[in-house]
C-alpha atoms as a PDB file:
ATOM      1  CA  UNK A   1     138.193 207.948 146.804  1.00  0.00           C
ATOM      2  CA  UNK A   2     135.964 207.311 150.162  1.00  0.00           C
ATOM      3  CA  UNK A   3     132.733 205.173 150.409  1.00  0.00           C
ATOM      4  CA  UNK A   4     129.661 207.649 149.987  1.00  0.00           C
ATOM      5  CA  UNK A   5     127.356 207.343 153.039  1.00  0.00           C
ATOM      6  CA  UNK A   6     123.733 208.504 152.464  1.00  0.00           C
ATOM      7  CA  UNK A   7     120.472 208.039 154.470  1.00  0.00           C
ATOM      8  CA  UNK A   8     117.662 205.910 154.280  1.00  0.00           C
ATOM      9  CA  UNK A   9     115.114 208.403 152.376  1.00  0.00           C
ATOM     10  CA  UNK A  10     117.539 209.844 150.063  1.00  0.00           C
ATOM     11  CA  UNK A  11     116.174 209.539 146.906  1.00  0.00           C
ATOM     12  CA  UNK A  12     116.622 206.288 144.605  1.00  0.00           C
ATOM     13  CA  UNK A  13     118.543 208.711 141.593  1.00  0.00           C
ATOM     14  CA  UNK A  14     120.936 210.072 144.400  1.00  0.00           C
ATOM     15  CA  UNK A  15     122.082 206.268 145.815  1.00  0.00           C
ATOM     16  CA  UNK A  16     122.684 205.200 141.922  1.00  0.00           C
ATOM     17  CA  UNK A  17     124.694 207.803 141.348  1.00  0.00           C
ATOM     18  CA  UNK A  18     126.806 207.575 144.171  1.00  0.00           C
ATOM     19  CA  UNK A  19     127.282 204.240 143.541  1.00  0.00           C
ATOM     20  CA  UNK A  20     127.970 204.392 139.841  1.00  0.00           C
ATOM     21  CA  UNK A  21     130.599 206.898 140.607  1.00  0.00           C
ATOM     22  CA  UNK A  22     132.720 204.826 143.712  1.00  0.00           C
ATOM     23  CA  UNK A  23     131.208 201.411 142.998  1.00  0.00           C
ATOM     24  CA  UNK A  24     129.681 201.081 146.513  1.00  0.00           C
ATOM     25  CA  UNK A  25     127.857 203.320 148.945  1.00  0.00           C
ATOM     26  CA  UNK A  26     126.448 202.977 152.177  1.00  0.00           C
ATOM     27  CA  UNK A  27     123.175 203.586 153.197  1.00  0.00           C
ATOM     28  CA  UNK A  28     121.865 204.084 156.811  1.00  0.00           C
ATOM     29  CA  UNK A  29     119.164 203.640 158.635  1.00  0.00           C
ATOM     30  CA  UNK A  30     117.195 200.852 156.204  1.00  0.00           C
ATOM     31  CA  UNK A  31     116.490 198.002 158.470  1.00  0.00           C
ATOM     32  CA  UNK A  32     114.938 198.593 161.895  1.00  0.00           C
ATOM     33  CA  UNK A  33     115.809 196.526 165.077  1.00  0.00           C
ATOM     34  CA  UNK A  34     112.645 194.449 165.427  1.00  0.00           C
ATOM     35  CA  UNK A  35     113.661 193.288 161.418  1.00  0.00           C
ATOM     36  CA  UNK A  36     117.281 192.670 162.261  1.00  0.00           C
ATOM     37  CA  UNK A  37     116.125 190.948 165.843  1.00  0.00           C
ATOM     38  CA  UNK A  38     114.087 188.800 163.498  1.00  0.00           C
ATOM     39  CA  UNK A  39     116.347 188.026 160.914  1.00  0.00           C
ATOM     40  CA  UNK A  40     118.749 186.217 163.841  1.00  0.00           C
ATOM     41  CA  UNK A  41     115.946 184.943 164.994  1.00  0.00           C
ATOM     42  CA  UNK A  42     114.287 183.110 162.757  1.00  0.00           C
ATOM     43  CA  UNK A  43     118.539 181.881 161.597  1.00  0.00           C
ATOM     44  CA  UNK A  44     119.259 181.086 164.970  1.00  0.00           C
ATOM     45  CA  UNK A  45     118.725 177.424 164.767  1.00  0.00           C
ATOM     46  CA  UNK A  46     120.855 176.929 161.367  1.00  0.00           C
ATOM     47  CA  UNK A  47     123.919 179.178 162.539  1.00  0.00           C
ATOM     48  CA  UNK A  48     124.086 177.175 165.498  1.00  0.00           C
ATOM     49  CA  UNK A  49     124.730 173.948 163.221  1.00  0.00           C
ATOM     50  CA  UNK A  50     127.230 176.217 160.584  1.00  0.00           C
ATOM     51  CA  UNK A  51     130.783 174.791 160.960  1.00  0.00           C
ATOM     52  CA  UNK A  52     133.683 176.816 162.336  1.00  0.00           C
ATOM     53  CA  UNK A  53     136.823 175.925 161.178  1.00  0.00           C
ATOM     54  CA  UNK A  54     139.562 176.859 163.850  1.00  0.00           C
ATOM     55  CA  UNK A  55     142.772 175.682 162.046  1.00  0.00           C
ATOM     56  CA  UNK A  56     142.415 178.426 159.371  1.00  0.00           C
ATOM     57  CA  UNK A  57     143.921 178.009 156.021  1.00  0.00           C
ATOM     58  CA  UNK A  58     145.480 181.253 154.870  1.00  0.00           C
ATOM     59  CA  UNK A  59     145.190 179.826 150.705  1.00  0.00           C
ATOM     60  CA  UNK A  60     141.418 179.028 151.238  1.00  0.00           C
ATOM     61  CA  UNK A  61     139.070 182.057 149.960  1.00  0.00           C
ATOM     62  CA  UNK A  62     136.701 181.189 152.996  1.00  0.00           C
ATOM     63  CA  UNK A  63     138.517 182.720 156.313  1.00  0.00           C
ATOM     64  CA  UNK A  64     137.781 180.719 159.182  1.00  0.00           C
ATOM     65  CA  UNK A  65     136.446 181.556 162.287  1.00  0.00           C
ATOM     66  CA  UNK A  66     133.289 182.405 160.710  1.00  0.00           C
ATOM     67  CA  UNK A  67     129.719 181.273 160.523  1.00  0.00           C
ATOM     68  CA  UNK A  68     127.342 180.987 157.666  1.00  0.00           C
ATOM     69  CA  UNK A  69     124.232 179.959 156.422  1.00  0.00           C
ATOM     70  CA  UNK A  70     122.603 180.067 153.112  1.00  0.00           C
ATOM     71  CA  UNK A  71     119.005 179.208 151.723  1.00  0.00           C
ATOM     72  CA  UNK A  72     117.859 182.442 153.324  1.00  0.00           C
ATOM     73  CA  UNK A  73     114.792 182.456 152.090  1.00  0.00           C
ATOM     74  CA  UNK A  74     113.387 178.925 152.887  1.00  0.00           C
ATOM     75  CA  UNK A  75     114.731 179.841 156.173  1.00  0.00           C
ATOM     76  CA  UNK A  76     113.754 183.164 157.029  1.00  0.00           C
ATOM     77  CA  UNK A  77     110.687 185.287 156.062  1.00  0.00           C
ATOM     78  CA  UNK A  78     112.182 188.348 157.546  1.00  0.00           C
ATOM     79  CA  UNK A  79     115.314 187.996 154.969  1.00  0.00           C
ATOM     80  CA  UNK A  80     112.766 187.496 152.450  1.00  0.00           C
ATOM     81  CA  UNK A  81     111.769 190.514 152.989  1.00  0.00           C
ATOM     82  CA  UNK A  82     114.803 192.133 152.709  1.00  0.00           C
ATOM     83  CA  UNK A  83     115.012 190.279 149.326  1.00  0.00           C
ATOM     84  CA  UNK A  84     112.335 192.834 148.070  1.00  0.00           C
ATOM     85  CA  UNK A  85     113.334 195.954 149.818  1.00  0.00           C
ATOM     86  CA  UNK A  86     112.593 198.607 147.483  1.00  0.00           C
ATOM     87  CA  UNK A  87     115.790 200.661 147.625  1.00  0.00           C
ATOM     88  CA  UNK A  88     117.640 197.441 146.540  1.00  0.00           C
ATOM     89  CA  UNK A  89     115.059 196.876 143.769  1.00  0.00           C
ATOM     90  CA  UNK A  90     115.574 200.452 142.797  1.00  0.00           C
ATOM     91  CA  UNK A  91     118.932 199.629 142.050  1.00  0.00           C
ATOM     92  CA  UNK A  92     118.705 196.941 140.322  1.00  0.00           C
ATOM     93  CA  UNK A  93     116.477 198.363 138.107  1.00  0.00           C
ATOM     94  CA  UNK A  94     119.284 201.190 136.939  1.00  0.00           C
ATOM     95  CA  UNK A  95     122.019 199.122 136.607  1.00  0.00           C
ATOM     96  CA  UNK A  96     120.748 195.863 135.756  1.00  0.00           C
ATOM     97  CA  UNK A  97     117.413 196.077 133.674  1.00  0.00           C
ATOM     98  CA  UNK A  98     119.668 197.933 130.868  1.00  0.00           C
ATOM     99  CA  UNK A  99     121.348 194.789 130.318  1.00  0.00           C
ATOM    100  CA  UNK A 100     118.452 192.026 131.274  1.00  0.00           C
ATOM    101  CA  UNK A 101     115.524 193.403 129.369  1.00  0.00           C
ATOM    102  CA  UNK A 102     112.942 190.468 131.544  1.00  0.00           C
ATOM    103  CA  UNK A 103     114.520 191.207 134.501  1.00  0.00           C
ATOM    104  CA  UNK A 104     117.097 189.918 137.277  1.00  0.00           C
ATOM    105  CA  UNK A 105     117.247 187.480 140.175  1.00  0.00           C
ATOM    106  CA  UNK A 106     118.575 186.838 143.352  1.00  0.00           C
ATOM    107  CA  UNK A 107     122.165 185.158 142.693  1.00  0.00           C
ATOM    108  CA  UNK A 108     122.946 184.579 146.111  1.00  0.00           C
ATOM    109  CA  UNK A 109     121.476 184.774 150.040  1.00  0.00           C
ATOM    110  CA  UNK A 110     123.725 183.992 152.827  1.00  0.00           C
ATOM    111  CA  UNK A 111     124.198 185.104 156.578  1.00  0.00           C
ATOM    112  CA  UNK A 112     127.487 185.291 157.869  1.00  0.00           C
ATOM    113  CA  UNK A 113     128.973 185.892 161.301  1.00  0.00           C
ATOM    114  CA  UNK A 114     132.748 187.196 161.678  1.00  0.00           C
ATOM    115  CA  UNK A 115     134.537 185.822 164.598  1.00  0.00           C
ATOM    116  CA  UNK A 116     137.254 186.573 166.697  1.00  0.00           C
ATOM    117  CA  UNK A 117     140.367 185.984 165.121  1.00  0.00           C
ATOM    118  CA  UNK A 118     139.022 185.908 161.824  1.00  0.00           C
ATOM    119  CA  UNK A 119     141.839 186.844 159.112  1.00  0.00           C
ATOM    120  CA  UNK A 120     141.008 189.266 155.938  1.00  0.00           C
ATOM    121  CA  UNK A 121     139.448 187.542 152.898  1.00  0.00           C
ATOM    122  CA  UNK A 122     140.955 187.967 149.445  1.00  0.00           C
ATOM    123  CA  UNK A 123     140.036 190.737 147.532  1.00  0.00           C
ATOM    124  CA  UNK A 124     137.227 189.621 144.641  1.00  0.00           C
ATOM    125  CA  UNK A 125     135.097 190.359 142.606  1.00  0.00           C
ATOM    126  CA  UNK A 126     131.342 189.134 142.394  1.00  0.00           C
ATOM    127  CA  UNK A 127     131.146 188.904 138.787  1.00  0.00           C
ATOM    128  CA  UNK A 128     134.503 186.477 138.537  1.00  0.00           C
ATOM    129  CA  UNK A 129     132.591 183.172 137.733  1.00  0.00           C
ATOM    130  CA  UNK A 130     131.569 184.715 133.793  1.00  0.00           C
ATOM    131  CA  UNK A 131     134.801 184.794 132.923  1.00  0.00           C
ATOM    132  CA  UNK A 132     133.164 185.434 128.669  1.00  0.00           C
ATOM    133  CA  UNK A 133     133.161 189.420 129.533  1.00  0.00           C
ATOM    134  CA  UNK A 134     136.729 191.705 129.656  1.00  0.00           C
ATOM    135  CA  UNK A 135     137.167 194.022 132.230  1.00  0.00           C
ATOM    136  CA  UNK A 136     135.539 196.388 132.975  1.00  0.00           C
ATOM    137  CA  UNK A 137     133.014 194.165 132.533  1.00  0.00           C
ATOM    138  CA  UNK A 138     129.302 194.865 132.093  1.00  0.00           C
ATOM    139  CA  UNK A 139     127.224 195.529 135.377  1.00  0.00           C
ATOM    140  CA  UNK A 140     126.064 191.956 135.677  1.00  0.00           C
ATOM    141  CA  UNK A 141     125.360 192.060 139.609  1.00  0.00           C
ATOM    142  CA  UNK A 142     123.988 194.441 142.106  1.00  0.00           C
ATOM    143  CA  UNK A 143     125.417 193.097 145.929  1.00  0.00           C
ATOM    144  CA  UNK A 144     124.288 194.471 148.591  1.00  0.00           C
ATOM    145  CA  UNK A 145     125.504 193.864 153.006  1.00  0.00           C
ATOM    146  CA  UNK A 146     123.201 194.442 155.900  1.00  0.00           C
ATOM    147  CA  UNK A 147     124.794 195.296 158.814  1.00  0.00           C
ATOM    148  CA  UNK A 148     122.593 193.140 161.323  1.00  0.00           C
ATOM    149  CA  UNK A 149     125.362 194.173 163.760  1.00  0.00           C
ATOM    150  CA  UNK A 150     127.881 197.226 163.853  1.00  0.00           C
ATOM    151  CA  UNK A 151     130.636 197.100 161.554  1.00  0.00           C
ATOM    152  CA  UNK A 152     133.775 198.300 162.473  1.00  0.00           C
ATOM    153  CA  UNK A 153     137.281 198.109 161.208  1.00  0.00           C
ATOM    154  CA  UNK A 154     137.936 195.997 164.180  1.00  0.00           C
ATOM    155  CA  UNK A 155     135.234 193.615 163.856  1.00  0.00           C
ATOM    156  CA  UNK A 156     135.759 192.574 160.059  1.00  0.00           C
ATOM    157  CA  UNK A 157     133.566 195.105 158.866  1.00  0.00           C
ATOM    158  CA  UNK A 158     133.844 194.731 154.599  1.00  0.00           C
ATOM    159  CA  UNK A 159     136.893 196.071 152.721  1.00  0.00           C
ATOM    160  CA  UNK A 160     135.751 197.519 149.983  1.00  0.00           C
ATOM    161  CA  UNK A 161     137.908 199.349 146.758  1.00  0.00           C
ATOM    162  CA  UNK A 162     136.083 202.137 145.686  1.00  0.00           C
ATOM    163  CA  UNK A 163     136.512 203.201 141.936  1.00  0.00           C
ATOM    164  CA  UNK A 164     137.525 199.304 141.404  1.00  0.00           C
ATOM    165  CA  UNK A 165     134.521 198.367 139.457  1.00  0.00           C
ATOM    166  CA  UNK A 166     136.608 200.899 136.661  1.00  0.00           C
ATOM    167  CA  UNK A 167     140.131 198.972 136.754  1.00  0.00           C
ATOM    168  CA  UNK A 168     141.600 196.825 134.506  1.00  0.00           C
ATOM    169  CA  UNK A 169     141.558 193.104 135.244  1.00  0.00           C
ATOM    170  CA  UNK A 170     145.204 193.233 136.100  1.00  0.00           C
ATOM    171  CA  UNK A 171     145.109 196.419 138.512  1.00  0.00           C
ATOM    172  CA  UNK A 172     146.157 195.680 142.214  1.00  0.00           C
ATOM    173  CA  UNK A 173     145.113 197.652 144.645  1.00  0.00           C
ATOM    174  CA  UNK A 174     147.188 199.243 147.118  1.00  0.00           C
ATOM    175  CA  UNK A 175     146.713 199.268 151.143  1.00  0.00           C
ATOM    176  CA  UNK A 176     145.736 203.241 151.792  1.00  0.00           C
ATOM    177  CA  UNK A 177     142.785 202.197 148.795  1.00  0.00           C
ATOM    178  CA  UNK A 178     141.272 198.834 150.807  1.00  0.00           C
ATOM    179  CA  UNK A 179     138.735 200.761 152.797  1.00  0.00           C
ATOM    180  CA  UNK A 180     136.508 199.668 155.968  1.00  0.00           C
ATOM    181  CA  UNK A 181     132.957 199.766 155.322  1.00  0.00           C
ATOM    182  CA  UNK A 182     132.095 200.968 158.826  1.00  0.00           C
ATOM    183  CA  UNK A 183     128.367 201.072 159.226  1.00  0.00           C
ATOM    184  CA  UNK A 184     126.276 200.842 162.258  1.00  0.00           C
ATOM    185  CA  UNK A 185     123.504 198.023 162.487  1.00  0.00           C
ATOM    186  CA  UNK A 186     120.683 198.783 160.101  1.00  0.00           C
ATOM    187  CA  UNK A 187     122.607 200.002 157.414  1.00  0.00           C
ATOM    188  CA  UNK A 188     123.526 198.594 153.995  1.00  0.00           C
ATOM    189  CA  UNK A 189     126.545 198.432 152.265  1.00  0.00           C
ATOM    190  CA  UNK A 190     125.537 198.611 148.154  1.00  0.00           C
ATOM    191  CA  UNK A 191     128.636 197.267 145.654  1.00  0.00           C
ATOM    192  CA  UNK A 192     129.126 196.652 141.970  1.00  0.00           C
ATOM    193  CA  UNK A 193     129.801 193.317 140.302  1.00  0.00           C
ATOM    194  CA  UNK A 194     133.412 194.909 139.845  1.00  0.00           C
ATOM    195  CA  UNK A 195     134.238 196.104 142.961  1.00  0.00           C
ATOM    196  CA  UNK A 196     137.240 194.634 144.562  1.00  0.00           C
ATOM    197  CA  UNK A 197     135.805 194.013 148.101  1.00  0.00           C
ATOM    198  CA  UNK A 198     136.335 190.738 151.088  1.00  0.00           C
ATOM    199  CA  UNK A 199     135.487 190.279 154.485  1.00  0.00           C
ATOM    200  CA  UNK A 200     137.905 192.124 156.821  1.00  0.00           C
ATOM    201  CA  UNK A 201     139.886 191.006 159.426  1.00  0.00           C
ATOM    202  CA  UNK A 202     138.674 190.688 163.043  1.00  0.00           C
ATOM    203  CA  UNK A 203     140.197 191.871 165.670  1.00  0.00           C
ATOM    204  CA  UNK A 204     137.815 192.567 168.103  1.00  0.00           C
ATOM    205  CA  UNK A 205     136.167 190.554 170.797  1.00  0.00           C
ATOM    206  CA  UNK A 206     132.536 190.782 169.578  1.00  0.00           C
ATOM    207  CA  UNK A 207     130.914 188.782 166.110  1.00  0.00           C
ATOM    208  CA  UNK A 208     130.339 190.618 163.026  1.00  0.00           C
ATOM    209  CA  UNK A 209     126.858 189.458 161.655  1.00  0.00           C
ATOM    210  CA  UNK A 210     125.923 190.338 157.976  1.00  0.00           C
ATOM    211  CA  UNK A 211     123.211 189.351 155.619  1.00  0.00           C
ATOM    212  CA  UNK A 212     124.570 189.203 151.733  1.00  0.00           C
ATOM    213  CA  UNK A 213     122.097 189.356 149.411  1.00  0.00           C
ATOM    214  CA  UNK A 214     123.442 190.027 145.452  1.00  0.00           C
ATOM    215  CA  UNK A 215     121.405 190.105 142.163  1.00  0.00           C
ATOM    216  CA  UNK A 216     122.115 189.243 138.726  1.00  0.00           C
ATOM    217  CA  UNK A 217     120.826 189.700 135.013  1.00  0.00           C
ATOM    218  CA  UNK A 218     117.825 186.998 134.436  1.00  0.00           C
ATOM    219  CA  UNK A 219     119.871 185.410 132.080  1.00  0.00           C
ATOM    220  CA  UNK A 220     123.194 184.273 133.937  1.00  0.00           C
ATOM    221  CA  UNK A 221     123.124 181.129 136.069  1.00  0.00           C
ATOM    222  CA  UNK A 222     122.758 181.886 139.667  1.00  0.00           C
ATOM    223  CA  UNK A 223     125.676 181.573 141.774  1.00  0.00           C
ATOM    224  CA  UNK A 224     123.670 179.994 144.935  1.00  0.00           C
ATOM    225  CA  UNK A 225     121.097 177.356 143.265  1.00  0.00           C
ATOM    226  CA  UNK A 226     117.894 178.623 144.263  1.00  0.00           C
ATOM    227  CA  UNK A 227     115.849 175.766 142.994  1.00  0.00           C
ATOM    228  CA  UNK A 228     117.447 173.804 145.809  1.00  0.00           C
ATOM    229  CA  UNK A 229     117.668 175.874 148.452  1.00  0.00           C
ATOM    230  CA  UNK A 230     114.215 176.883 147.614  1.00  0.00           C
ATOM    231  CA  UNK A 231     112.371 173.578 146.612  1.00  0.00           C
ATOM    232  CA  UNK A 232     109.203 174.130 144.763  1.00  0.00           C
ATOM    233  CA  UNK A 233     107.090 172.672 147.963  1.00  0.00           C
ATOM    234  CA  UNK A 234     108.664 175.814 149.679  1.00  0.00           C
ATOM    235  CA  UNK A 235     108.642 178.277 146.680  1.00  0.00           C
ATOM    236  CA  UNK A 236     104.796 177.384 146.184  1.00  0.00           C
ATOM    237  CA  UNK A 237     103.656 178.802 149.825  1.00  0.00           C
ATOM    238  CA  UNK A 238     106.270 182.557 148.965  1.00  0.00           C
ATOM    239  CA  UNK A 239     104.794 185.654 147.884  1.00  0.00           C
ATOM    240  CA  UNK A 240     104.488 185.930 143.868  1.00  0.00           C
ATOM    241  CA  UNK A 241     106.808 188.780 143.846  1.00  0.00           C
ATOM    242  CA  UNK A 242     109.858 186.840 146.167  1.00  0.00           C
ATOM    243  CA  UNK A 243     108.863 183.581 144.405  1.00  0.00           C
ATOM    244  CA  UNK A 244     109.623 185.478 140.875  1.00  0.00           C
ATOM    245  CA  UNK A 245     113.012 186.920 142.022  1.00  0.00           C
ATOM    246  CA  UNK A 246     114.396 183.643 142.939  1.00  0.00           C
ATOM    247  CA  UNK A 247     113.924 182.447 139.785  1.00  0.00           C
ATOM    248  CA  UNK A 248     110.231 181.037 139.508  1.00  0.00           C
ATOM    249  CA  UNK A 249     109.568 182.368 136.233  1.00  0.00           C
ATOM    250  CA  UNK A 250     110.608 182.491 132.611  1.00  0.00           C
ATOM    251  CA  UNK A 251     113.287 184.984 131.267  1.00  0.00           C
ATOM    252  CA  UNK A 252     111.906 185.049 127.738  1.00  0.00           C
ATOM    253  CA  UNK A 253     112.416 181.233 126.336  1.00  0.00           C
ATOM    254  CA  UNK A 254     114.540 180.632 129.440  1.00  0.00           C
ATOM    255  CA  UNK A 255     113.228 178.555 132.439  1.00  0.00           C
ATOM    256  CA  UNK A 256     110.047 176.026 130.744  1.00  0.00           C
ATOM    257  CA  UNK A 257     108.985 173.254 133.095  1.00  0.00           C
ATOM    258  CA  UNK A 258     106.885 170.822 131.751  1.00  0.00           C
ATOM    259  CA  UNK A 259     105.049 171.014 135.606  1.00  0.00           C
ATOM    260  CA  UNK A 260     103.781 174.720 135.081  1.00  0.00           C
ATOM    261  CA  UNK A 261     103.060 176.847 132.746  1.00  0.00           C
ATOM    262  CA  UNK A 262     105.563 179.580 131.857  1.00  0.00           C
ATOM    263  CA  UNK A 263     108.120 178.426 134.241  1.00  0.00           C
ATOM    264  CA  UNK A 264     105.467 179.188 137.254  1.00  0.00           C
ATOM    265  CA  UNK A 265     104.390 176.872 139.571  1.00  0.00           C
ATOM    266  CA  UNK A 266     101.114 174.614 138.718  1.00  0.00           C
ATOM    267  CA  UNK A 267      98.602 175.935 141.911  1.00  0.00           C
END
């Protein structure tokens, strides 16, 4: 099975299905250069202070050589906006509403830059912290990769298993089914929760930059805590719509604050 590449305009039914079917799918041409100039940018400043380990541990699911930075959205008004792009809302609405009836939320935001020499991450899943569910489990998280830079096989680009999201737990996969997510900069790599899928090795002589941003179901604990990263003096000044996503709001009974009303922020 190969990862489906489609174009930025191709209709919101035509991406879900493609990636219900593989469990991933690339889509080009859905972040311009002015938006990906601003995104480093506007990061600059904290992925100069990320550390890079150089002694790398092979046992540790980090790979060194790499940069990252999290908190994207206190830090960066251009990721924000990536946070609400629509074709990433799309899909979260088809594969996560069904099972989150108020709604879902970003689970995590993080920038991070593949250097050279970096070694392959271990194949995961982003769905392995809700350990409750058996496999195949439920689609509990929409992740999605924007290639800031080109991704190539030699640069780290993602491995990704497509059809994985289908396996049972205990199903390796084999070499010739690890593919490279090869994308040029301004695309986006869409996966499942239960796609097998790790940064890949780099080879190259140039850094791999990427933006992460997943989502979950309204109800699951966020994997990046977005009430720190995002401090209510910070959340108050966001646009209603990002300041929901991240978590601002109630999910039914879930969320009360005795400081606002309906887990929003007092104005």
């Amino acid at each position: 099975m190969n990862i489906p590449e489609l174009s930025a305009g191709t209709s919101p039914a035509l991406i879900a299905q493609a990636l219900d079917e593989a469990g991933c799918v690339v889509v080009t041409g859905l972040i311009s250069e002015d938006d990906r100039n601003a995104v480093r940018t506007e990061l600059a400043p904290h992925m100069a202070k990320a550390r890079v380990v150089q002694d790398d541990d092979p046992s540790e699911f980090y790979p060194g050589l790499t940069r990252r930075t999290s908190a994207l959205v206190a830090r960066s008004p251009a990721a924000g906006k990536l946070v609400l792009d629509q074709t990433s809302l799309s899909l979260c609405d088809h594969f996560l509403t069904p099972n989150s009836e108020y709604g879902y939320q970003l689970h995590v935001s993080a920038a991070l830059e593949v250097g050279p020499g970096a070694r392959r991450q271990i194949l995961h899943r982003e769905h392995d912290s809700f350990t409750f569910f058996d496999h195949p489990r439920p689609n509990l998280i929409v992740a999605s990769m924007w290639a800031v830079t080109d991704f190539r096989a030699d640069n780290g680009a993602t491995l990704i298993v497509p059809g994985s999201h289908r396996w049972p737990e205990r199903r390796q996969a084999t070499e010739d089914e690890i593919l490279a997510a090869e994308m040029p900069a301004g695309s986006v790599l869409y996966w499942l929760g239960g796609t097998l899928h790790g940064a890949g090795a780099n080879t190259a002589d140039d850094w791999r930059y990427g933006v992460i941003l997943t989502y979950s179901l309204g109800w699951l604990r966020q994997e990046e805590n977005q009430y720190l990263d995002v401090p209510p003096a910070v959340a108050r000044d966001l646009p209603e719509e990002l300041r929901h996503i991240i978590g601002y709001r109630m999910y039914d009974a879930l969320g009360f604050s005795s400081d606002g009303e309906v887990g929003e922020l007092p104005v």
